[in-house]
Protein backbone atom coordinates (compact mmCIF):
# COMPACT_ATOMS: atom_id res chain seq x y z
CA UNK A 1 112.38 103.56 80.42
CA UNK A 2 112.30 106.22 83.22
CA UNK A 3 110.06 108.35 81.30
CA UNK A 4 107.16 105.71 81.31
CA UNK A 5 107.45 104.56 84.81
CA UNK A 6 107.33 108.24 86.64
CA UNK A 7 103.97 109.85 85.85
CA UNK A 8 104.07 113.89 85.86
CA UNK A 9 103.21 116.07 88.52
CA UNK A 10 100.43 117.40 86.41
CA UNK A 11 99.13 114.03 86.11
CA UNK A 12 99.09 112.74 89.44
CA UNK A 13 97.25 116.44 90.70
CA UNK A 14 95.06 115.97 87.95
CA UNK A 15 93.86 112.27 89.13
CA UNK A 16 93.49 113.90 93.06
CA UNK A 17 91.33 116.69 91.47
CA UNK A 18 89.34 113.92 89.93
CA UNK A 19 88.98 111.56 93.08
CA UNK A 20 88.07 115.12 94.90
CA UNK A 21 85.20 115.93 92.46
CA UNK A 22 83.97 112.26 92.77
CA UNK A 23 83.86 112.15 96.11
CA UNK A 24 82.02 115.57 96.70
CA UNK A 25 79.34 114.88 93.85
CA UNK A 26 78.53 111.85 95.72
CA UNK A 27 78.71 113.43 99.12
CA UNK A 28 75.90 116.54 97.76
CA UNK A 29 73.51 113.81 96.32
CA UNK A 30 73.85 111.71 99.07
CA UNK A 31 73.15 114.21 101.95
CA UNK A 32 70.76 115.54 100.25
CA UNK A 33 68.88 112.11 99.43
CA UNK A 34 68.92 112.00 103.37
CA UNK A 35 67.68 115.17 104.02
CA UNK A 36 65.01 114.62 102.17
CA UNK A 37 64.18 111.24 103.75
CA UNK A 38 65.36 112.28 106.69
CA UNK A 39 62.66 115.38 106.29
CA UNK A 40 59.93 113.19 105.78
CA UNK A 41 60.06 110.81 108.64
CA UNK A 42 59.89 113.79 110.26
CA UNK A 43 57.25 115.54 109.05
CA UNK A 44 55.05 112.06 109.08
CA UNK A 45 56.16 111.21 112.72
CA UNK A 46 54.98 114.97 113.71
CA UNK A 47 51.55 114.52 111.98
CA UNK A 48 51.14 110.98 113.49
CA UNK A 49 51.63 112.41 116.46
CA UNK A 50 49.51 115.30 116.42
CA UNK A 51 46.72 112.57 114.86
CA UNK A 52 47.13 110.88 118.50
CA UNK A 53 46.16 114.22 120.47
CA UNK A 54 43.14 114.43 118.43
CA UNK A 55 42.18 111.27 119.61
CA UNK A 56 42.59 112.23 123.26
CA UNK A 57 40.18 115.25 122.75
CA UNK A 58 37.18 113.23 121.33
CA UNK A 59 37.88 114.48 117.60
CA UNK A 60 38.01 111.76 114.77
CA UNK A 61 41.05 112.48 113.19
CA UNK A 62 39.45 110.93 109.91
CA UNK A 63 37.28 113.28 109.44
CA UNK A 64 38.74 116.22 109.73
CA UNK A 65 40.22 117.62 106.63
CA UNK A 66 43.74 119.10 105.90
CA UNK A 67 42.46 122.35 105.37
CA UNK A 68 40.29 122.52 108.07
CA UNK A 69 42.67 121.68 110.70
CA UNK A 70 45.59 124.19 109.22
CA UNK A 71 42.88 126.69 108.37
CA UNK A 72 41.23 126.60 111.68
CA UNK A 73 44.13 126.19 114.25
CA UNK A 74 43.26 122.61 114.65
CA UNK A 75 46.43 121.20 114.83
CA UNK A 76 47.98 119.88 117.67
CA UNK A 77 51.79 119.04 118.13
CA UNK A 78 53.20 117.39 121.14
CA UNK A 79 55.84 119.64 121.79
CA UNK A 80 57.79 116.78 124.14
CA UNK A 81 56.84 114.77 120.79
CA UNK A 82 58.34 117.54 118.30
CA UNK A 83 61.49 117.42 120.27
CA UNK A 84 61.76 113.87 120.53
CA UNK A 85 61.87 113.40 116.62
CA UNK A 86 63.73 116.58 116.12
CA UNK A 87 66.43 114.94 118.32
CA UNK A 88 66.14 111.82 116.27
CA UNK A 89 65.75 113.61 112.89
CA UNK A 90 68.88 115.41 113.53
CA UNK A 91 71.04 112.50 115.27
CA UNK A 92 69.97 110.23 112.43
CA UNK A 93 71.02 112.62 109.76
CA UNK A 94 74.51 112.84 111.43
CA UNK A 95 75.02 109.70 111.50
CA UNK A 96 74.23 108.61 107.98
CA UNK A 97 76.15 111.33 106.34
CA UNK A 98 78.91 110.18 108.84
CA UNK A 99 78.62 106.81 107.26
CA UNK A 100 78.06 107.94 103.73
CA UNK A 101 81.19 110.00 104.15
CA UNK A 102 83.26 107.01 105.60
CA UNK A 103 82.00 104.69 102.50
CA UNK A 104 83.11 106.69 100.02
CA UNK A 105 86.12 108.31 100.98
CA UNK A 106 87.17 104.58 101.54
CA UNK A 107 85.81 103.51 98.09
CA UNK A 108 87.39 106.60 96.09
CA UNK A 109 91.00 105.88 98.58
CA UNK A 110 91.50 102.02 97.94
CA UNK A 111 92.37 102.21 94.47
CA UNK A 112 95.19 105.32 95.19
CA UNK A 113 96.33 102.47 98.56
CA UNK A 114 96.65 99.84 95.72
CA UNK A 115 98.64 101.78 93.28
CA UNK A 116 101.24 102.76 96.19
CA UNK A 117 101.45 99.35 97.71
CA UNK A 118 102.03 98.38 94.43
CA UNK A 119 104.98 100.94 93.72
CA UNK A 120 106.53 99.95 96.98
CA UNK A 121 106.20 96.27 95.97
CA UNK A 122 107.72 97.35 92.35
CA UNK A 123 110.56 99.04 93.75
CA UNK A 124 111.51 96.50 96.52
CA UNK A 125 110.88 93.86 93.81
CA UNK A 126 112.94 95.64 90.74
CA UNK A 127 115.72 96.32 93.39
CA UNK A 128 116.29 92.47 94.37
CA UNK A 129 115.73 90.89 91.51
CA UNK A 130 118.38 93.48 89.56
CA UNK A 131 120.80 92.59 92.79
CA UNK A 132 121.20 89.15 91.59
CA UNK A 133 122.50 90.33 87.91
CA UNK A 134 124.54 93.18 88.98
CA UNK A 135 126.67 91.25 91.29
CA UNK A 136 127.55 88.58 87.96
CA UNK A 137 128.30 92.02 85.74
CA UNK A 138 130.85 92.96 88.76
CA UNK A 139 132.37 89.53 88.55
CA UNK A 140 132.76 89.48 84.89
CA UNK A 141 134.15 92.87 84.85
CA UNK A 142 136.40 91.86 87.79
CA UNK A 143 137.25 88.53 85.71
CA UNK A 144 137.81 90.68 82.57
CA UNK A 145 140.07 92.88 84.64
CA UNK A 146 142.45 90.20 85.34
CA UNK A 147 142.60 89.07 81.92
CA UNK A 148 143.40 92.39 80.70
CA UNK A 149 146.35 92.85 83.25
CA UNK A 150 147.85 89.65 81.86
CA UNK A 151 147.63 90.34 78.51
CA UNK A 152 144.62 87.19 78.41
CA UNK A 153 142.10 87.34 75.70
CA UNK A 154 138.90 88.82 76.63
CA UNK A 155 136.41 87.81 74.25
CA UNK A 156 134.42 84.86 76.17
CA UNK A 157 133.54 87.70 79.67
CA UNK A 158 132.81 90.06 76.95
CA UNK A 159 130.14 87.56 75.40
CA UNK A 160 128.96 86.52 78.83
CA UNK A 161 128.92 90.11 79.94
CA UNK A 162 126.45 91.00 77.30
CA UNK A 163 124.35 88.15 77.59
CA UNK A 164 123.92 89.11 81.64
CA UNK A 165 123.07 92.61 80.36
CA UNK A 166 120.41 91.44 78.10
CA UNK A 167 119.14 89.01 80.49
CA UNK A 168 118.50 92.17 83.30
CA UNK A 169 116.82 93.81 80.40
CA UNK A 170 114.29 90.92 80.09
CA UNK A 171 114.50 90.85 83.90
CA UNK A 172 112.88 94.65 84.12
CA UNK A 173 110.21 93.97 80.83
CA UNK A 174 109.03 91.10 83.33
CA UNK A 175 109.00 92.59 86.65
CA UNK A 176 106.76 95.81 84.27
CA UNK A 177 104.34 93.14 83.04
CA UNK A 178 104.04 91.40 86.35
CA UNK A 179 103.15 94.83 87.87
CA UNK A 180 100.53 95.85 85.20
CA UNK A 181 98.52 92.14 86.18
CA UNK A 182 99.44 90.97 82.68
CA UNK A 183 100.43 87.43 81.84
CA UNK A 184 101.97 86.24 78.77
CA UNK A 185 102.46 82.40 78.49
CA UNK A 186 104.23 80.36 75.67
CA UNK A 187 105.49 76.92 75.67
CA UNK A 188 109.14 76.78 77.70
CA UNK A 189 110.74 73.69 78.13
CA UNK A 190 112.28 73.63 81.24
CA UNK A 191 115.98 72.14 80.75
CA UNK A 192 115.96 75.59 78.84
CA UNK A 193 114.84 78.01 82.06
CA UNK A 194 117.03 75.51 84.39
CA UNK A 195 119.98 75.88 81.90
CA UNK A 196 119.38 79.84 82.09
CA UNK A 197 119.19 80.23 85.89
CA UNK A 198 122.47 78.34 86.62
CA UNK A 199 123.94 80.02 84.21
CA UNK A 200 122.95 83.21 85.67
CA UNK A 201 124.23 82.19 89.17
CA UNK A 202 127.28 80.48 87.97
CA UNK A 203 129.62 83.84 88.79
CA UNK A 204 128.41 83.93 92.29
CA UNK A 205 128.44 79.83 92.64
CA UNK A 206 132.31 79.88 91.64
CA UNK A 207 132.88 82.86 93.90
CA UNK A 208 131.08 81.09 97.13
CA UNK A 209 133.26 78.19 96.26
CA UNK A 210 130.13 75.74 95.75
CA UNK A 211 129.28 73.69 92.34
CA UNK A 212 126.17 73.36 91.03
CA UNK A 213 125.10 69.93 89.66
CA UNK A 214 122.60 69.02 87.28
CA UNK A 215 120.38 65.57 87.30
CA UNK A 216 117.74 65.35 84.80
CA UNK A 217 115.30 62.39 85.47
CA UNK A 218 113.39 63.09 82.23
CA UNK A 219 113.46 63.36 78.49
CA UNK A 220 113.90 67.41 78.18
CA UNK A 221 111.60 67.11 75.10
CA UNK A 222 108.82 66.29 77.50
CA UNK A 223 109.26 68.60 80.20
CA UNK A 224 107.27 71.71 78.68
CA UNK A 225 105.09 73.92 80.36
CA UNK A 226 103.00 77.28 79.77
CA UNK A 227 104.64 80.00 81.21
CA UNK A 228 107.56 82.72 80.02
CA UNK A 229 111.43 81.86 80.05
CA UNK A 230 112.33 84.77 82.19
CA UNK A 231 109.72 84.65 84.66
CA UNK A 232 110.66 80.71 85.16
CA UNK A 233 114.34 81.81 85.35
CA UNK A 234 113.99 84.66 87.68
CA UNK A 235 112.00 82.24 90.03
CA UNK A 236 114.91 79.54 90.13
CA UNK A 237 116.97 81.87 90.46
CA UNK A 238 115.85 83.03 93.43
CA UNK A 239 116.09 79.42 94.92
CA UNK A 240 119.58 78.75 93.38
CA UNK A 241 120.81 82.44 94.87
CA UNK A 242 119.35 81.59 98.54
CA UNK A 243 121.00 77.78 98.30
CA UNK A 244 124.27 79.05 97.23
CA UNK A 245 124.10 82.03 99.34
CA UNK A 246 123.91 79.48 102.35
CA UNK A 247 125.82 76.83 101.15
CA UNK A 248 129.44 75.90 102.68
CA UNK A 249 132.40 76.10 100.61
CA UNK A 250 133.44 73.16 98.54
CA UNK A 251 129.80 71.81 98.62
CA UNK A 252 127.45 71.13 95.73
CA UNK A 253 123.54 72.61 95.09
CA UNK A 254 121.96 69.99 92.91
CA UNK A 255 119.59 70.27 90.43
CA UNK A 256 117.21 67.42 89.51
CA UNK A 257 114.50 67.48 87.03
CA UNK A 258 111.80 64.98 86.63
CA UNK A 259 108.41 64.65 86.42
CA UNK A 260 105.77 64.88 89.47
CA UNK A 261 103.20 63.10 90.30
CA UNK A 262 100.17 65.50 89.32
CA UNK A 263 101.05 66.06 86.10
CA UNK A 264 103.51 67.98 86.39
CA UNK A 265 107.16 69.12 86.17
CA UNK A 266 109.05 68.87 89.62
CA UNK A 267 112.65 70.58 89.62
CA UNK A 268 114.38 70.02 93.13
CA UNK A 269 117.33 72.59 94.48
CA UNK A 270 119.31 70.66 97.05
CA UNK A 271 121.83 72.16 99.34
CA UNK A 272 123.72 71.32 101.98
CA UNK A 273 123.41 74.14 104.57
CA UNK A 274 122.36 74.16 108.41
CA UNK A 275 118.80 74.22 107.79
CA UNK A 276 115.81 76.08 107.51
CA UNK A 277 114.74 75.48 111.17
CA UNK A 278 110.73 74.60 112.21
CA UNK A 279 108.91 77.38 110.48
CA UNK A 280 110.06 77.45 106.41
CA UNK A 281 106.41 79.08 105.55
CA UNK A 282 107.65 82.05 107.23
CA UNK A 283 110.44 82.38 104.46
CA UNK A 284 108.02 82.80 101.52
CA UNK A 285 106.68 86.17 103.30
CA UNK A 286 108.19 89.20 102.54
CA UNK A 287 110.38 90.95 103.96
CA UNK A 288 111.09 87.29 106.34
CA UNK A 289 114.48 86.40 107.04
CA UNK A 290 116.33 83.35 108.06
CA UNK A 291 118.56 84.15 111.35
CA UNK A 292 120.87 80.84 110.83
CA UNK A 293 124.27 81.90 112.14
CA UNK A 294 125.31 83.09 108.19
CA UNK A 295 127.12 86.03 107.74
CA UNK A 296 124.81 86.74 104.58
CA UNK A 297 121.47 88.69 105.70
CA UNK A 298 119.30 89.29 102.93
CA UNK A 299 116.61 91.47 102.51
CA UNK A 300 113.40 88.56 102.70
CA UNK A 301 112.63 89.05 99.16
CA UNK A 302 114.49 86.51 97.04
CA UNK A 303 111.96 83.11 98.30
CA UNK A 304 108.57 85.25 98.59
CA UNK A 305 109.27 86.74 95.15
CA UNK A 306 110.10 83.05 93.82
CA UNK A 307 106.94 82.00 95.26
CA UNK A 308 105.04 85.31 93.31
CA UNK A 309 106.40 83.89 89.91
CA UNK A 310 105.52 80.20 90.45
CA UNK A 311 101.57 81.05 90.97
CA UNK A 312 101.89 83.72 87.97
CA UNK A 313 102.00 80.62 85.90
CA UNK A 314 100.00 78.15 88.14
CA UNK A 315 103.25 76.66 90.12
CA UNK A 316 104.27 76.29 93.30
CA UNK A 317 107.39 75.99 95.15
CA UNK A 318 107.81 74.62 99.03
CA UNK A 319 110.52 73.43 101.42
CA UNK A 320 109.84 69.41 100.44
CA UNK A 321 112.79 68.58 103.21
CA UNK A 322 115.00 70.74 106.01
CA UNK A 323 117.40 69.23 107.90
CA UNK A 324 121.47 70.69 109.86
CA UNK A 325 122.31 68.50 107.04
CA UNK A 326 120.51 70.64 103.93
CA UNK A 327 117.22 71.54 102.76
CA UNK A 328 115.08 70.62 99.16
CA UNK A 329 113.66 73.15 97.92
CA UNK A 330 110.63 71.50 95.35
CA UNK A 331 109.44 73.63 92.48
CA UNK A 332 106.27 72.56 90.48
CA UNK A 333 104.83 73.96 87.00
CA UNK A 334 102.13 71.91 85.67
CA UNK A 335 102.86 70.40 82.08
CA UNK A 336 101.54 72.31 79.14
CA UNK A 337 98.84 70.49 77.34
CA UNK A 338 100.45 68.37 74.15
C-alpha cells in the first residue's frame, strides 16, 4: 500500500520539469504577443503624431505619400512626443508581462497547492481516523493478555481482534477513495452502520466506564439510504468517540434511530457531558477544539471529519441541543429511493 501512495522522486521532478516548460512556453508567446502590440501602438502613436506637425506647417498630411515623406526627409517626429510614448511603450510592456507572469505562474501553481493541501489533509485525516481502531486493537490485546495469564480461553478477542483489523483496512480503502474525489454509493441500511460503529467503540465505551444504548424508532427494513457502510460508520464513529470521550463515568450515550422529517433518516447521539458551550459550529472546523475542563484534548479532527463524510453522501450532522446537562448530536442521510 506504501508503494502506491509515495510517488518517486523521478516522478515528482519530472511533473516540475513539466509545469516549468508550461509556464515558459506561455511566458515567450505571451511577451512576445505584447511586443508586438506593444510595437505597434507605438509606431502608430509616433506617425499620428508626426501627421499633427504637418498640420502646423501648412502641409496636408493626406496628400503626401509614404514615400515621399521618407524619401524626401519629410517626416517630422515630436521628439517630447517620441519620448512620451517611448515612456509609455516601455512602462506598458512591463507591466503586462508583469501581469502575464503573475497569471500564469498562479494558474500552473494551484493545482501543485491542491495536491499538498490535500496530502496534509490525507495524512491528518488517515492518522485520526486509524487512532480510533488502534486504541480497540490495544484493548483487545490487553483483554487477551489477561485471559492468557489465567489460563481463559481466547477465541472470542481473537475473533473481535480480526474483525477490528479488517475494519481499519476498509477504514484506509475509504479515506484513499475519499482523497481521489471518488464516490461509491450502494444501498446501506442503517441499523447495519449504527450496529458497526458501536461496535467499533464498544472497547473504549467499557474502558471510559459509560454504556451505550440503542433506541430504534423505526422498522430497520425501512431505514436505507445511498451511501457506503464504512464511510457511514467512520462518520458515527466520530460522534460516538467525541460523546464517550466526554462522557462521565457510569453514564449512558444513547442512540436513537428514526425517521426525519425531510425524508430522511435521523440518528441522534446523546450524552450527558458539560456541554458544548455557545459556539458548536466552531467544532466542525478543523483542527477546533473544545476547552471544557476534560482531561481529554483531541486533535479537532474527529467532528469536522464526521461532518466531511455526511456531505460525501448528501448528509448532514449538527449539534440539535447543548446543555451542562448533555448535548444531541443529530445526524441526517436522506432515504434511498425505493
Amino acid at each position: 500500500m506504501a508503494s502506491s501512495m509515495v510517488r518517486p522522486s523521478s516522478t515528482r521532478a519530472g511533473e516540475r520539469r513539466t509545469i516549468a516548460d508550461s509556464i515558459s512556453l506561455r511566458m515567450t508567446v505571451t511577451v512576445g504577443a505584447i511586443t508586438i502590440v506593444g510595437g505597434l501602438l507605438f509606431a502608430a502613436g509616433v506617425l499620428l503624431g508626426s501627421r499633427h506637425e504637418f498640420s502646423e506647417r501648412g502641409i496636408d498630411p493626406d496628400r503626401m505619400a509614404v514615400d515621399t515623406q521618407f524619401g524626401d526627409g519629410m517626416m517630422v517626429i515630436d521628439t517630447e512626443k517620441a519620448i512620451a510614448f517611448t515612456v509609455l511603450f516601455v512602462l506598458g510592456v512591463i507591466v503586462a508581462v508583469a501581469a502575464a507572469g503573475w497569471y500564469y505562474s498562479r494558474k500552473e501553481v494551484a493545482p501543485l497547492e491542491r495536491a499538498l493541501r490535500l496530502q496534509r489533509n490525507f495524512v491528518a485525516d488517515a492518522s485520526h481516523e486509524l487512532k480510533t481502531p488502534l486504541a480497540v486493537i490495544s484493548t483487545r490485546i490487553d483483554l487477551i493478555d489477561f485471559r492468557l495469564a489465567h489460563g481463559q480461553n481466547i477465541d472470542e478477542p481473537l475473533r473481535d481482534l480480526r474483525d477490528d483489523v479488517d475494519r481499519m483496512n476498509a477504514i484506509v480503502t475509504d479515506l484513499l477513495t475519499a482523497a481521489r474525489g471518488a464516490t461509491h454509493t450502494e444501498p446501506v441500511r442503517i441499523a447495519d452502520a449504527v450496529a458497526r460503529s458501536v461496535d467499533a467503540v464498544a472497547p473504549l465505551a467499557e474502558r471510559q466506564g459509560v454504556t451505550i444504548v440503542r433506541h430504534d424508532d423505526a422498522s430497520d427494513s425501512r431505514l436505507v439510504v445511498d451511501g457506503n457502510l464504512t464511510g457511514i460508520s467512520r462518520c458515527l464513529v466520530a460522534v460516538l468517540d467525541n460523546a464517550i470521550t466526554h462522557s462521565p463515568r457510569g453514564q449512558q450515550v444513547s442512540v436513537r434511530i428514526g425517521f426525519g422529517h425531510h425524508d430522511d433518516v435521523a440518528i441522534r447521539i446523546i450524552d450527558h457531558g458539560p456541554g458544548i458551550g455557545e459556539d458548536p459550529e466552531r467544532l466542525f472546523q478543523r483542527f477546533a477544539r473544545s476547552d471544557d475542563g476534560t482531561t481529554h484534548q483531541g486533535y479537532g479532527l474527529g467532528l469536522a471529519l464526521a461532518r466531511d463524510v455526511a456531505n460525501r453522501y448528501h448528509g448532514s450532522i449538527i449539534v440539535e441541543e447543548s446543555s451542562p446537562n448533555g448535548t444531541t448530536m443529530l445526524v441526517r442521510f436522506p432515504l434511498a429511493e425505493q
